[in-house]
Every structure is written in C-alpha cells, then in structure tokens.
C-alpha atoms as a PDB file:
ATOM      1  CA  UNK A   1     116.864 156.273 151.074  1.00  0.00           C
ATOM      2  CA  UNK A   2     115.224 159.404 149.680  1.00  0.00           C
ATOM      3  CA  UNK A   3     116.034 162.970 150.199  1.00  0.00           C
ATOM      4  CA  UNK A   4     114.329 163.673 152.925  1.00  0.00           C
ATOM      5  CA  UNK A   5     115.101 160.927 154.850  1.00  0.00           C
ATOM      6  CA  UNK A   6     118.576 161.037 154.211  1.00  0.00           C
ATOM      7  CA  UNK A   7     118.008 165.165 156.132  1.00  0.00           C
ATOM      8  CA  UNK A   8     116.046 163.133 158.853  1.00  0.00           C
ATOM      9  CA  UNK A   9     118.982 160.988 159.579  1.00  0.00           C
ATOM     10  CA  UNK A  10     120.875 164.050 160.398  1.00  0.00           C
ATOM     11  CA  UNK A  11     118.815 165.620 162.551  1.00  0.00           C
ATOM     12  CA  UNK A  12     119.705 165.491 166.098  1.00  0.00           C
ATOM     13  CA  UNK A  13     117.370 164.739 169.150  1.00  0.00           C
ATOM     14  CA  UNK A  14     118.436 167.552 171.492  1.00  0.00           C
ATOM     15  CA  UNK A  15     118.438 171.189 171.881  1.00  0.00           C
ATOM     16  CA  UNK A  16     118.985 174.442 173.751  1.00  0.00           C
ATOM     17  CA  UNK A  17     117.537 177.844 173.828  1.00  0.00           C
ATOM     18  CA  UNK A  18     119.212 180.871 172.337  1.00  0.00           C
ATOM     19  CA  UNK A  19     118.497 184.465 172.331  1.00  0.00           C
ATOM     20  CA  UNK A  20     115.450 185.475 170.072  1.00  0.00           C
ATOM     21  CA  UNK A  21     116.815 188.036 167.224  1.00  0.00           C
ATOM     22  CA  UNK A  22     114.383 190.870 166.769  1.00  0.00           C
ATOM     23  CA  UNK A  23     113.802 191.960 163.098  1.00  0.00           C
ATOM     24  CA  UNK A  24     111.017 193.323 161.302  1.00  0.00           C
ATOM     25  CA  UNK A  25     109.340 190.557 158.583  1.00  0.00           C
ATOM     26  CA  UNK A  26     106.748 190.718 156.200  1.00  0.00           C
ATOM     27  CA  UNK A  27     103.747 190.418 158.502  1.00  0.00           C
ATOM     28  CA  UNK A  28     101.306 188.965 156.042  1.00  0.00           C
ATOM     29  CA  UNK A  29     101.025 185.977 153.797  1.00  0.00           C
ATOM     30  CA  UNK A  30     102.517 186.821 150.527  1.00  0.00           C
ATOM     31  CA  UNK A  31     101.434 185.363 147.156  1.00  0.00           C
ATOM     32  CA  UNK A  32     104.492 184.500 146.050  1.00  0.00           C
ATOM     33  CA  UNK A  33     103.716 183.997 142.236  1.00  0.00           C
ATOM     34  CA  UNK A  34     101.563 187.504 141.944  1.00  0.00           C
ATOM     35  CA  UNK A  35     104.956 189.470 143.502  1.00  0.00           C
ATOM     36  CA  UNK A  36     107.591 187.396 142.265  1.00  0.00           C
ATOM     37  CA  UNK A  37     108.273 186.596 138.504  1.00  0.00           C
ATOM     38  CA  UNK A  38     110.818 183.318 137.633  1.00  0.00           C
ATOM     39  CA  UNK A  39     113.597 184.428 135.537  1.00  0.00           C
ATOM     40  CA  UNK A  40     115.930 180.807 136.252  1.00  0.00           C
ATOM     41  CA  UNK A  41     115.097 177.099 137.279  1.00  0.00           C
ATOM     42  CA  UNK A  42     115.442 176.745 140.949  1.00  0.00           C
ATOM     43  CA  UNK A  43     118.597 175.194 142.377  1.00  0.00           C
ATOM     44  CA  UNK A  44     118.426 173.110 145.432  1.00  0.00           C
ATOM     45  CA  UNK A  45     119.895 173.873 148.923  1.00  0.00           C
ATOM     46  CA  UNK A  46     119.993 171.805 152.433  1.00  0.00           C
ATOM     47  CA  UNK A  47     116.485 173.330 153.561  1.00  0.00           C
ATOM     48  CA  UNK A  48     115.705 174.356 149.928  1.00  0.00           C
ATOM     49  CA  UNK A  49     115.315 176.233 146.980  1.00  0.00           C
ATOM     50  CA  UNK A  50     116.953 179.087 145.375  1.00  0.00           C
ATOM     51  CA  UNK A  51     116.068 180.909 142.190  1.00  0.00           C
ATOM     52  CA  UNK A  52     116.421 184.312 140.204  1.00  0.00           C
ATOM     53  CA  UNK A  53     113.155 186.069 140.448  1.00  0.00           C
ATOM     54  CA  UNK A  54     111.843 189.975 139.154  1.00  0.00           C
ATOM     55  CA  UNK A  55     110.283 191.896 141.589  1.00  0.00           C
ATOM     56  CA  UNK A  56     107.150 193.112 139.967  1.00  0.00           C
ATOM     57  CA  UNK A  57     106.742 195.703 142.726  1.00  0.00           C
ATOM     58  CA  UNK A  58     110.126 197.108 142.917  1.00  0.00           C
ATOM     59  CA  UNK A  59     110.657 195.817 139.081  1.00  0.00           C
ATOM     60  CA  UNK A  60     114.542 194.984 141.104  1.00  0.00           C
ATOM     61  CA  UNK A  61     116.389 191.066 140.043  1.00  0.00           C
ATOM     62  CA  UNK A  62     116.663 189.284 143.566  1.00  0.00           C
ATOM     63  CA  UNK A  63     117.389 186.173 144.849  1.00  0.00           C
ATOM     64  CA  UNK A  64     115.243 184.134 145.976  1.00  0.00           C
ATOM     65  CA  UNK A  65     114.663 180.988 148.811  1.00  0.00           C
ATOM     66  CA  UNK A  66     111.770 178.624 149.500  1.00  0.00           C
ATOM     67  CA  UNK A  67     112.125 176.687 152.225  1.00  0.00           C
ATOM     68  CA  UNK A  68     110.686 173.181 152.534  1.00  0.00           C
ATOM     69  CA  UNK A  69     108.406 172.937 154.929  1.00  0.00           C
ATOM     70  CA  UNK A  70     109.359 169.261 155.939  1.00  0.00           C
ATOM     71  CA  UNK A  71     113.084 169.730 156.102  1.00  0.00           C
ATOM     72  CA  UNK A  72     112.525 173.028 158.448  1.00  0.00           C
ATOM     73  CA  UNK A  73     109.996 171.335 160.693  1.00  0.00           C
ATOM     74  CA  UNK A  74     112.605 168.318 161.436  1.00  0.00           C
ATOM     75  CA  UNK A  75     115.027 170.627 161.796  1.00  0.00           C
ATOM     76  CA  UNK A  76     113.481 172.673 164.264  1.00  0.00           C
ATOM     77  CA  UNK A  77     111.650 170.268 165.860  1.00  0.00           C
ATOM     78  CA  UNK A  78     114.310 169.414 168.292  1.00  0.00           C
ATOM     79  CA  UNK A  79     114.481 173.196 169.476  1.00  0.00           C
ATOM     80  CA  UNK A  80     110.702 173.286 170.038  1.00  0.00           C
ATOM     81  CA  UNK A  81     109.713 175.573 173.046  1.00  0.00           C
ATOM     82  CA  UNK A  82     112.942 177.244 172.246  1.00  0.00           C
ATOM     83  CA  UNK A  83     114.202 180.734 171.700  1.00  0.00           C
ATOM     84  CA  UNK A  84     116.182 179.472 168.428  1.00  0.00           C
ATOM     85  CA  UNK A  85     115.977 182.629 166.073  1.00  0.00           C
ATOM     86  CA  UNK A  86     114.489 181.281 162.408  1.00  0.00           C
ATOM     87  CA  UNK A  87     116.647 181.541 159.085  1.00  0.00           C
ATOM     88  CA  UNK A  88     115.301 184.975 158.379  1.00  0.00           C
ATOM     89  CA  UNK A  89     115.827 186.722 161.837  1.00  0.00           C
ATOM     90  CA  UNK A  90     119.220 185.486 161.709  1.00  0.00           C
ATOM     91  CA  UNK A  91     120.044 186.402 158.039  1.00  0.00           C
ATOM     92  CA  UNK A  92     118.206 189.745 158.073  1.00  0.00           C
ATOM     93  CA  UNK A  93     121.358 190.337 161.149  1.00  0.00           C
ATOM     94  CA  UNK A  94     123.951 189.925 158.941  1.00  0.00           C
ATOM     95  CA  UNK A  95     125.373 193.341 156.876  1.00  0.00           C
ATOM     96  CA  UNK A  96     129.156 192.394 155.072  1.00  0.00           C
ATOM     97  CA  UNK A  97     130.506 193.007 152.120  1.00  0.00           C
ATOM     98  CA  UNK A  98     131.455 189.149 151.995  1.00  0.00           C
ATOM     99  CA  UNK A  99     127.732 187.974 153.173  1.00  0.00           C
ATOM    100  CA  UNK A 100     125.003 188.374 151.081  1.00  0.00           C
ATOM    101  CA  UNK A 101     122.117 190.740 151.860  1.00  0.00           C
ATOM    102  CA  UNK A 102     118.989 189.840 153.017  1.00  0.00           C
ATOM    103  CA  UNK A 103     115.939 192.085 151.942  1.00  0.00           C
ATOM    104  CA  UNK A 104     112.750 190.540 153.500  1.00  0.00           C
ATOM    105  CA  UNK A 105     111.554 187.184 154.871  1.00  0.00           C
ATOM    106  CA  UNK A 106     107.959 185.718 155.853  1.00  0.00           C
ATOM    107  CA  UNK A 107     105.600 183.144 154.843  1.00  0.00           C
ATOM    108  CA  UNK A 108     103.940 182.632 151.345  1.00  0.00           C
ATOM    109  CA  UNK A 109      99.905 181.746 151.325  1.00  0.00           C
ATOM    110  CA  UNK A 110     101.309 178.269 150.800  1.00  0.00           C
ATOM    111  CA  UNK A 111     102.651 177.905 154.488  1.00  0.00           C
ATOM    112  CA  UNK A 112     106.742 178.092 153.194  1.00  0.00           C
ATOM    113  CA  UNK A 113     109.172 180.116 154.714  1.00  0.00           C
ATOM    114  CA  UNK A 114     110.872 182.470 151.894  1.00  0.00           C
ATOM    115  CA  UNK A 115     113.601 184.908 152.054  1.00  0.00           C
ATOM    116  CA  UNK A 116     114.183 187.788 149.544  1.00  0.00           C
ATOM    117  CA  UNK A 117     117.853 188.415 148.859  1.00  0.00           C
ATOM    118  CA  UNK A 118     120.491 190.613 146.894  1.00  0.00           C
ATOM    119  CA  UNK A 119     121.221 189.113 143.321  1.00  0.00           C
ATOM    120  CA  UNK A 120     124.799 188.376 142.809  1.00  0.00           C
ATOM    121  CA  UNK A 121     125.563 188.177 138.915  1.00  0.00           C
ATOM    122  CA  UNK A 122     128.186 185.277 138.749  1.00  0.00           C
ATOM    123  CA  UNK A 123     129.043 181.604 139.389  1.00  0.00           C
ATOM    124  CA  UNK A 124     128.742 179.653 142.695  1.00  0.00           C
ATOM    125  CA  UNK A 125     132.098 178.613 144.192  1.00  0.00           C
ATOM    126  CA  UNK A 126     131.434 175.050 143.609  1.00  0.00           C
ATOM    127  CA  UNK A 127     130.717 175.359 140.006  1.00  0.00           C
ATOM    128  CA  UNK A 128     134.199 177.007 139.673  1.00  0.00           C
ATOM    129  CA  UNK A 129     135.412 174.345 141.399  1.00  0.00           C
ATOM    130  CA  UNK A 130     134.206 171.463 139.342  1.00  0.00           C
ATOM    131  CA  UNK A 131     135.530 173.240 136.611  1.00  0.00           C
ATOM    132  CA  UNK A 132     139.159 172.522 137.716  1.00  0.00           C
ATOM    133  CA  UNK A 133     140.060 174.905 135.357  1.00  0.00           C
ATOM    134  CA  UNK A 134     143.389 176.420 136.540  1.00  0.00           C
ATOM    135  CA  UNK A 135     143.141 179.489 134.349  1.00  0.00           C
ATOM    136  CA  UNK A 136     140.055 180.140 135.429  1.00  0.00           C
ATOM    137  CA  UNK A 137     141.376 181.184 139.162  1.00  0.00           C
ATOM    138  CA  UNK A 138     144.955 182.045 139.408  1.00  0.00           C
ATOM    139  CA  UNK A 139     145.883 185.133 140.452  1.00  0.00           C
ATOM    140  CA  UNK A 140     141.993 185.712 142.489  1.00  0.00           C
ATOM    141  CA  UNK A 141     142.561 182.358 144.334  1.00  0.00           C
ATOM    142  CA  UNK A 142     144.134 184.633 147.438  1.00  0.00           C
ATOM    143  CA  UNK A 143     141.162 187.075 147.242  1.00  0.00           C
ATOM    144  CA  UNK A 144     138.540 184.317 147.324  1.00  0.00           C
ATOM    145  CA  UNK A 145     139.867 182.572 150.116  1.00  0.00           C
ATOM    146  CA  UNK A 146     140.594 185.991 152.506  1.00  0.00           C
ATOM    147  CA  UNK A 147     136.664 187.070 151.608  1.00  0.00           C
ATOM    148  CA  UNK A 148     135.452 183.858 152.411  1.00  0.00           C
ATOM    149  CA  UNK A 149     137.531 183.801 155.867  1.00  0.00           C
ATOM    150  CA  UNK A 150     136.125 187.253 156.269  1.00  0.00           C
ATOM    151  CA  UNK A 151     132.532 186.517 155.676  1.00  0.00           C
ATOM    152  CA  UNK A 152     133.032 183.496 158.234  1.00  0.00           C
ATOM    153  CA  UNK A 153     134.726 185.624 160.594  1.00  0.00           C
ATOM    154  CA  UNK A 154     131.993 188.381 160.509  1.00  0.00           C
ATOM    155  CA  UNK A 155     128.953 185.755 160.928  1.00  0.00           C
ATOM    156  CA  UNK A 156     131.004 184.207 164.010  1.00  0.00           C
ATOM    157  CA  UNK A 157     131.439 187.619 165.174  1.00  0.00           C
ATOM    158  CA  UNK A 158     127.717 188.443 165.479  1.00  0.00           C
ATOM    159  CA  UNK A 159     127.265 184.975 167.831  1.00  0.00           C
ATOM    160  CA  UNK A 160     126.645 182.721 165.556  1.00  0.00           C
ATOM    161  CA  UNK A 161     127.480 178.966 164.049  1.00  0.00           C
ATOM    162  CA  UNK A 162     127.043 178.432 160.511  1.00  0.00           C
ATOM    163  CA  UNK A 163     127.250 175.098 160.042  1.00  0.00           C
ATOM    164  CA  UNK A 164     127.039 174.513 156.370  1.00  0.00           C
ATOM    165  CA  UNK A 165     130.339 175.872 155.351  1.00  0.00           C
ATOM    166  CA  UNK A 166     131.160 174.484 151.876  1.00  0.00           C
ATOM    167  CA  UNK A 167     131.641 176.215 147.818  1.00  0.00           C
ATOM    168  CA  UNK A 168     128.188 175.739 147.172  1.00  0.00           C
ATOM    169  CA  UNK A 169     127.316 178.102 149.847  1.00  0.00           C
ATOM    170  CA  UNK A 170     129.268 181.167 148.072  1.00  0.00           C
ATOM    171  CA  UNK A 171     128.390 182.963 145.018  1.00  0.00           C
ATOM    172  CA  UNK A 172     130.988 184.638 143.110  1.00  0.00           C
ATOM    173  CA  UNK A 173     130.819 187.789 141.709  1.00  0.00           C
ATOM    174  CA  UNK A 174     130.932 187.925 138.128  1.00  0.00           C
ATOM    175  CA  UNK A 175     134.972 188.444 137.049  1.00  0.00           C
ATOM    176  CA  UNK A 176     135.722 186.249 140.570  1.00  0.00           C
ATOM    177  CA  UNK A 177     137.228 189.251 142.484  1.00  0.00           C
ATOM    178  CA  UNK A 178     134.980 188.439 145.230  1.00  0.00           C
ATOM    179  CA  UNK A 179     132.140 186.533 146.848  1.00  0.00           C
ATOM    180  CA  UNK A 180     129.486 186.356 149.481  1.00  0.00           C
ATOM    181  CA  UNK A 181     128.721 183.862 151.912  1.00  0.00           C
ATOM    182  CA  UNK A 182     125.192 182.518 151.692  1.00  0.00           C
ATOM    183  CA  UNK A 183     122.460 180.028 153.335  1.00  0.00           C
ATOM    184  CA  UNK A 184     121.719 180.460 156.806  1.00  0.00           C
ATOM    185  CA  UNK A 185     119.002 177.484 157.303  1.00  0.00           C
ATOM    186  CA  UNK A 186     121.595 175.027 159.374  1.00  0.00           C
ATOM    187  CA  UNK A 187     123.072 178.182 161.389  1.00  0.00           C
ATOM    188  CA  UNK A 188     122.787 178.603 165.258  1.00  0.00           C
ATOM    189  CA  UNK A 189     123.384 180.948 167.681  1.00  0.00           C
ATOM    190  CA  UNK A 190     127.219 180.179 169.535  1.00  0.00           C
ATOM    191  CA  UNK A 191     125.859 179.163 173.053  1.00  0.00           C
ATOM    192  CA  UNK A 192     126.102 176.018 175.222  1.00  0.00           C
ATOM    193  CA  UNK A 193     122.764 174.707 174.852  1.00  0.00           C
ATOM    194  CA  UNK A 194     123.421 174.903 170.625  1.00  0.00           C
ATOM    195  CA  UNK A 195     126.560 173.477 170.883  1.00  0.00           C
ATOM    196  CA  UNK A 196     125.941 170.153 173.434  1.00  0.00           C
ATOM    197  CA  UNK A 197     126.374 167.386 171.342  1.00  0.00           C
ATOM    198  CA  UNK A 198     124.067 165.311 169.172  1.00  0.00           C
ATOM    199  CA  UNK A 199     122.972 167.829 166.265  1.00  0.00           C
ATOM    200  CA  UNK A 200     124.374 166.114 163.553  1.00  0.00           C
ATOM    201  CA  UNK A 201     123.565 168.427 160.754  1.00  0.00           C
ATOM    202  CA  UNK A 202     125.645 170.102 157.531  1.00  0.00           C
ATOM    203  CA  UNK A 203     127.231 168.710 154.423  1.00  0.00           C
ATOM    204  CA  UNK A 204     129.015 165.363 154.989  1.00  0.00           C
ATOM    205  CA  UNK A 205     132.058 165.804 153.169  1.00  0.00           C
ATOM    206  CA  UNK A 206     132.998 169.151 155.059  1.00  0.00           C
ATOM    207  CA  UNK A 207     131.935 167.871 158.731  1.00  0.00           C
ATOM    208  CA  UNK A 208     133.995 168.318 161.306  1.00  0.00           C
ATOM    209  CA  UNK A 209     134.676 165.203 163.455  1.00  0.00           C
ATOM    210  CA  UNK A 210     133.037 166.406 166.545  1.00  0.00           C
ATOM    211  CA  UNK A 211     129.627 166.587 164.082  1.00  0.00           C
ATOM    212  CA  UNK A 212     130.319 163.281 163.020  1.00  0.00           C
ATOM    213  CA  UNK A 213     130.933 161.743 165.953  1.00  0.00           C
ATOM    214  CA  UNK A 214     127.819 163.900 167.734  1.00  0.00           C
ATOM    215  CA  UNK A 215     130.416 165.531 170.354  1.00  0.00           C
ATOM    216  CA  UNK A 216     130.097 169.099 171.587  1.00  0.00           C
ATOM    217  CA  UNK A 217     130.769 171.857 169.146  1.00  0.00           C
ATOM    218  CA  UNK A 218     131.782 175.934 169.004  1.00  0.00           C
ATOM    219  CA  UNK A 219     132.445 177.653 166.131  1.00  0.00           C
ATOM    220  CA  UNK A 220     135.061 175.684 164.984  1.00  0.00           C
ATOM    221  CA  UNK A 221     133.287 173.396 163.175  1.00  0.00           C
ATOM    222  CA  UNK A 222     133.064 176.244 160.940  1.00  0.00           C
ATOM    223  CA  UNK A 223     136.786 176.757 160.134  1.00  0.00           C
ATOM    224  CA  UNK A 224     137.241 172.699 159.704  1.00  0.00           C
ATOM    225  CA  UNK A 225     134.416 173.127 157.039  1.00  0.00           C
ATOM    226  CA  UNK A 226     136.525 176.467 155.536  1.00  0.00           C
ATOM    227  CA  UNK A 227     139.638 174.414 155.383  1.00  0.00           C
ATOM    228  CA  UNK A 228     138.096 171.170 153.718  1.00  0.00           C
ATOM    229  CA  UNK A 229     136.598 174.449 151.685  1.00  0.00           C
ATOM    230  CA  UNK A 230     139.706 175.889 150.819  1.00  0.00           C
ATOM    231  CA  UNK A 231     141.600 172.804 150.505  1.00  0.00           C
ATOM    232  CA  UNK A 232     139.313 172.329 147.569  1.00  0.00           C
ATOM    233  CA  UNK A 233     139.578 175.649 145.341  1.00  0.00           C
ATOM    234  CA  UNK A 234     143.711 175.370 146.366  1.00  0.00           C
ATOM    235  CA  UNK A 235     143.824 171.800 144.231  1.00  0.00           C
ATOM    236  CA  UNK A 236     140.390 171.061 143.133  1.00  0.00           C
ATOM    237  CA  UNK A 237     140.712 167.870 145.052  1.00  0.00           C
ATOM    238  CA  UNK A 238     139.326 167.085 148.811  1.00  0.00           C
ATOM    239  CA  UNK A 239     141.722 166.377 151.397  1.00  0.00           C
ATOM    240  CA  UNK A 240     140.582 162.107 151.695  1.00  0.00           C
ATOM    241  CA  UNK A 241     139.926 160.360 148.983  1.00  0.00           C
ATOM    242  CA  UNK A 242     136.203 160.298 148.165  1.00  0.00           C
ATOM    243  CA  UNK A 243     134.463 156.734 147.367  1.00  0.00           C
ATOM    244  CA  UNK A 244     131.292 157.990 148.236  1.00  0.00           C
ATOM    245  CA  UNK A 245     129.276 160.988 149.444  1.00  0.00           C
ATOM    246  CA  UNK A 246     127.142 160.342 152.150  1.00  0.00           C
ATOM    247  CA  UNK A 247     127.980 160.775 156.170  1.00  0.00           C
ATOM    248  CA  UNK A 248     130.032 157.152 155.855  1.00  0.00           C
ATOM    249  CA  UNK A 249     132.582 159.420 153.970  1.00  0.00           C
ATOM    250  CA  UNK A 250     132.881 161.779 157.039  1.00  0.00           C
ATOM    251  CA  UNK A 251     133.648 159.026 159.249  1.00  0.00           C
ATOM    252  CA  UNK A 252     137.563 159.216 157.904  1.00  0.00           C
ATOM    253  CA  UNK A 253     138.136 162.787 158.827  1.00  0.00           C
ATOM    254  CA  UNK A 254     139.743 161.586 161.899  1.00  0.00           C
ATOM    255  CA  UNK A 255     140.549 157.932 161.187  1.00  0.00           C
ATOM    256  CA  UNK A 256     143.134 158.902 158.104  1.00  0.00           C
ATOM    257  CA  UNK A 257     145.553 162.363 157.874  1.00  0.00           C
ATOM    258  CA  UNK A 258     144.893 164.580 155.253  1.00  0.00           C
ATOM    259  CA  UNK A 259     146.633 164.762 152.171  1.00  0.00           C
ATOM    260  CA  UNK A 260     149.354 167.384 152.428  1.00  0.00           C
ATOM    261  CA  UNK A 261     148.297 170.450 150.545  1.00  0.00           C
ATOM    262  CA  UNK A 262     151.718 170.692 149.112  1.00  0.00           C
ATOM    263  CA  UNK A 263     151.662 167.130 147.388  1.00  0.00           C
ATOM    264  CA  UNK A 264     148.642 168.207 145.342  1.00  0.00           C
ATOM    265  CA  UNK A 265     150.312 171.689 144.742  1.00  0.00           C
ATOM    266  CA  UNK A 266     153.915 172.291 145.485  1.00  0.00           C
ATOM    267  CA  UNK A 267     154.062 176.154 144.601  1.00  0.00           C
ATOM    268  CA  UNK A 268     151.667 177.143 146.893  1.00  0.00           C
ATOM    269  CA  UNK A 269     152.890 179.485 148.827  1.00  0.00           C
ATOM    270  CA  UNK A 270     153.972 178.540 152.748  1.00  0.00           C
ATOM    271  CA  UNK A 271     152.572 180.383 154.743  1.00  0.00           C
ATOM    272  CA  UNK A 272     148.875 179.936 153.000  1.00  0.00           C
ATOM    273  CA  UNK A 273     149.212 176.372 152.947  1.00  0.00           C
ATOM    274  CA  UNK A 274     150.277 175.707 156.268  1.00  0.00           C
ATOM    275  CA  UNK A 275     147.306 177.734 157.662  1.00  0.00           C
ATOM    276  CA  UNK A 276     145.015 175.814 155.430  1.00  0.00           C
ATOM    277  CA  UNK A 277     146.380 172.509 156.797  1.00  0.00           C
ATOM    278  CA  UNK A 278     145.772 173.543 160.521  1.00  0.00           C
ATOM    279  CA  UNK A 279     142.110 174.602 159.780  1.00  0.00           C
ATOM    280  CA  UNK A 280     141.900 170.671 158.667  1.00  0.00           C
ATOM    281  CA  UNK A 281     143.389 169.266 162.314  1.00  0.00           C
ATOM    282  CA  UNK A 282     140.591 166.630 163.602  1.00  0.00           C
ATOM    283  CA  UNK A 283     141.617 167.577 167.069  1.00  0.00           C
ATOM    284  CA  UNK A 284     139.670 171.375 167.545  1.00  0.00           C
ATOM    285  CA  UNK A 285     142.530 172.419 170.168  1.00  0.00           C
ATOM    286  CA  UNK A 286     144.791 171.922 167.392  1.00  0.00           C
ATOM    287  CA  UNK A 287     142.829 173.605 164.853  1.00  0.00           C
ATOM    288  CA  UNK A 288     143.233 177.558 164.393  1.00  0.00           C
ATOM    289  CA  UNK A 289     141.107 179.025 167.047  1.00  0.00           C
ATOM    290  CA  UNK A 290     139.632 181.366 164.858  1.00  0.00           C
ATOM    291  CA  UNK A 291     139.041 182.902 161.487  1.00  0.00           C
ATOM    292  CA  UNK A 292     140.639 186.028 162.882  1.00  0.00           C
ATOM    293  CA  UNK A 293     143.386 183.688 163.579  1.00  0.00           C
ATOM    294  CA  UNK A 294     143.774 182.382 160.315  1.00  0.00           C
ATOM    295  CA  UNK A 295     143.404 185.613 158.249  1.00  0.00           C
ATOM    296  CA  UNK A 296     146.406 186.765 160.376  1.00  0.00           C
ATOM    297  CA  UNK A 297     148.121 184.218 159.611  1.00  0.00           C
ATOM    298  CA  UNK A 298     147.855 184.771 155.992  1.00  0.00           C
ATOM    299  CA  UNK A 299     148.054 189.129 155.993  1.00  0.00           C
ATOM    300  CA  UNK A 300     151.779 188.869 154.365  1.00  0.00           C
ATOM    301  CA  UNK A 301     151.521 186.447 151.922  1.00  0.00           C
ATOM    302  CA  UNK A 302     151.119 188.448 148.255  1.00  0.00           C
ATOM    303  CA  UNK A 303     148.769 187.430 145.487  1.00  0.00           C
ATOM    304  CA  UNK A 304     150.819 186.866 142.959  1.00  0.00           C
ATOM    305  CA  UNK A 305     152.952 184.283 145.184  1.00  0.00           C
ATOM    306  CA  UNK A 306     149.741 182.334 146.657  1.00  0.00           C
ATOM    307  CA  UNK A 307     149.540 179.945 144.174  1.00  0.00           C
END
C-alpha cells in the first residue's frame, strides 16, 4: 500500500459544517520558486512538505509548507459544501508564544496550497526523542512538556481540534528551553458536526480510541495524543509495545493498559506522572478534561524534581 493510499484509508466518509474563519491571504497565484529560495531538503508532513526557504523579497529565513494537492482534496472532500475553514485560515488564527506563527498562505501557479511561517532555529521534538539521549533533556524536560500543554491548551481555546498531536509536530528552539506547536492540515473546528464519528484521521500510534474505533470525538482526542506525546519524551519509550506502525498498532490502546510511567522511570516526580497517566485513560470521561486541567495539575511540581 503506498503513501497515499495508506492517507485514503484514513479518511472518513462524513462531515459537518463549521464556522468560516475570515483572514486576509495572498490573493494571487504566487511563483513559488521566483519568491522563495531553498536553503534545506524538504521534510515530509501528513498533508505535506516543509522546508527552510529565503525570502528574496523580505531577504527574512521562513518556514515553509506545500501541501499535496491529493492528500488535501481527500481530506476535504468529505466536508464538501461545507463551511470547514482551510489550513491557512485556521493557522493564520493562531498568535502563542508556544504555536508557531503563520505569515501568509495562498496558492502557488502550480495549484498547491502553501503557507509561509516563522523559522524556528532548532531540532523537532521527535528527533530529540529518537535520540534517547538522557543528557540531552534533563532539567528542560518540565519546560517542554508545560509549553506543549500550553500551546494545546491555547489552540483548544480558540475552538479548535488539532488532531495530529505527536513530537514531530513541535520544533524546539535551539538550547530546548522551549517549543512551538506546528501543522494545522488535520485540525477542525470543536463543533458537533466535526466531531460525529467516522473521521478517522491523525498519526496511528498517538490515536485516541474513539479515532480508532470511528466514535464521536471533542477535544480530547487531543490530550490522549499529548499524553502518548509526553509519555514518550518522559522515557523515550511509547506506552504499548510497538510491533508495527500502522493503524493495526492503534487498535491496542484500549484492548491492553499502559505501561506505568513509573516502571520505565521511577524518579519521576508524582504528581507529573500521575497526570501524564490520566491523559493516557482509553475511557475520555476518565481522561483529564482538559489541558487547563492538566497544567493545574502539574503548577507545583519544580524542575529540578520532574525527572
């Protein structure tokens, strides 16, 4: 099964309208390769393509995403004759310190979507991750993890679902005192016809049962996704053992329990750990009800005695 039809199979059949998010865009077709100059190899995303780019009118280092044209158009297919806001009118909403800054969005003469973002100068939270590299994070573990809540928080604040909560979408900042929440292609706006069951979209390994299983979803999908999330830069392992990556891995987030936090790191401290372990509850009435929730739940616990 290729790429793209490993996206397809995730798509859902049914959808709901939303409120339409007014921004300003770029009104004309932009020639992406006369404005833009390359500076890094393109990394892929879920609708896809980031890269480092110049700005030969502003001469100002951006990010930079091209969607693909295929993934969007099965995505948003089942919200045709719709008021679902696109990537960039929902990104262009979003102003936090934790979230990264979106500086334009429109279409390129080749028919793809792009968005024009803020550069951040450091390492994505996966790649610190994969380094399992204990030295690397302690003593910034606590910050990470309270700016990523925050980020979440703020985007769920503004009405909205993310829905592709995982390490690769947060970019560190260069000495990992802090990071920004990015990617908004899978987000949609926190409303009943959004959240009735069947779109089955996101990262499989950090689904939340109810995506899984196609049941009705709110925005705590989201924190089940942080806490897989945070489970992971806690021990550098995921919560169920992992044979394989695709959406048959996603099927034992609620067939098997967790792995206690504490058996893959016994000083961490209490408080943090417990918190983390309710965000992972398959059950979403068990789960913390919110990020405001959880960050509250973590306020007293001290850096230096969070890992």
């Amino acid at each position: 099964m290729g790429l793209l039809d490993s996206f397809r199979s995730l798509i859902g059949k049914e959808g709901a309208p939303g409120d339409r998010v007014r921004v300003a865009a770029n009104p004309k077709k932009l020639d992406f390769e006369a404005r833009f100059e390359r500076l890094r190899s393109s990394v892929s995303g879920t609708m896809g393509n980031f890269f480092v780019a110049r700005d030969r009118q502003s001469k100002r280092i951006v990010g930079v995403k091209i969607c693909d044209p295929e993934k969007v158009q099965y995505f948003e297919a089942r919200f045709q004759g719709l008021k679902k806001p696109s990537e960039g009118e929902i990104a262009m909403r979003m102003h936090h310190p934790c979230v990264v800054e979106t500086l334009e969005f429109g279409t390129t003469t080749k028919g793809e979507r792009y968005l024009v973002m803020e550069f951040v100068e450091g390492p994505g939270l996966q790649q610190v991750i994969q380094k399992a590299d204990e030295q690397l994070v302690a003593g910034k573990r606590l910050t990470l993890l309270r700016q990523m809540a925050e980020g979440l928080a703020y985007v769920h604040s503004q009405g909205f679902i993310h829905r592709d909560i995982c390490p690769r979408n947060y970019i560190c900042l260069p000495e990992l005192d802090g990071l920004k929440l990015i990617d908004f292609g899978l987000t949609v706006p926190a409303t009943p016809p959004f959240m009735a069951p069947g779109n089955r979209t996101g990262t499989p390994l950090f689904m939340s049962p109810e995506i899984v299983r196609r049941k009705a979803t709110d925005k705590r999908v989201d924190i089940f996704s942080f806490g897989v999330s945070a489970y992971r830069l806690c021990t550098f392992e995921f919560p169920w053992p992992v044979a394989e990556t695709n959406g048959r891995a996603a099927l034992q987030h609620d067939t098997h329990p967790p792995i206690d936090i504490f058996r893959r790191k016994p000083d961490l401290h209490p408080a943090l750990g417990r918190a983390i372990m309710q965000c992972l509850q398959p059950d979403a009435a068990e789960r913390a009800p919110s990020m405001d929730v959880f960050l509250r739940q973590i306020a007293a616990v001290p850096n230096e005695r969070a890992e």
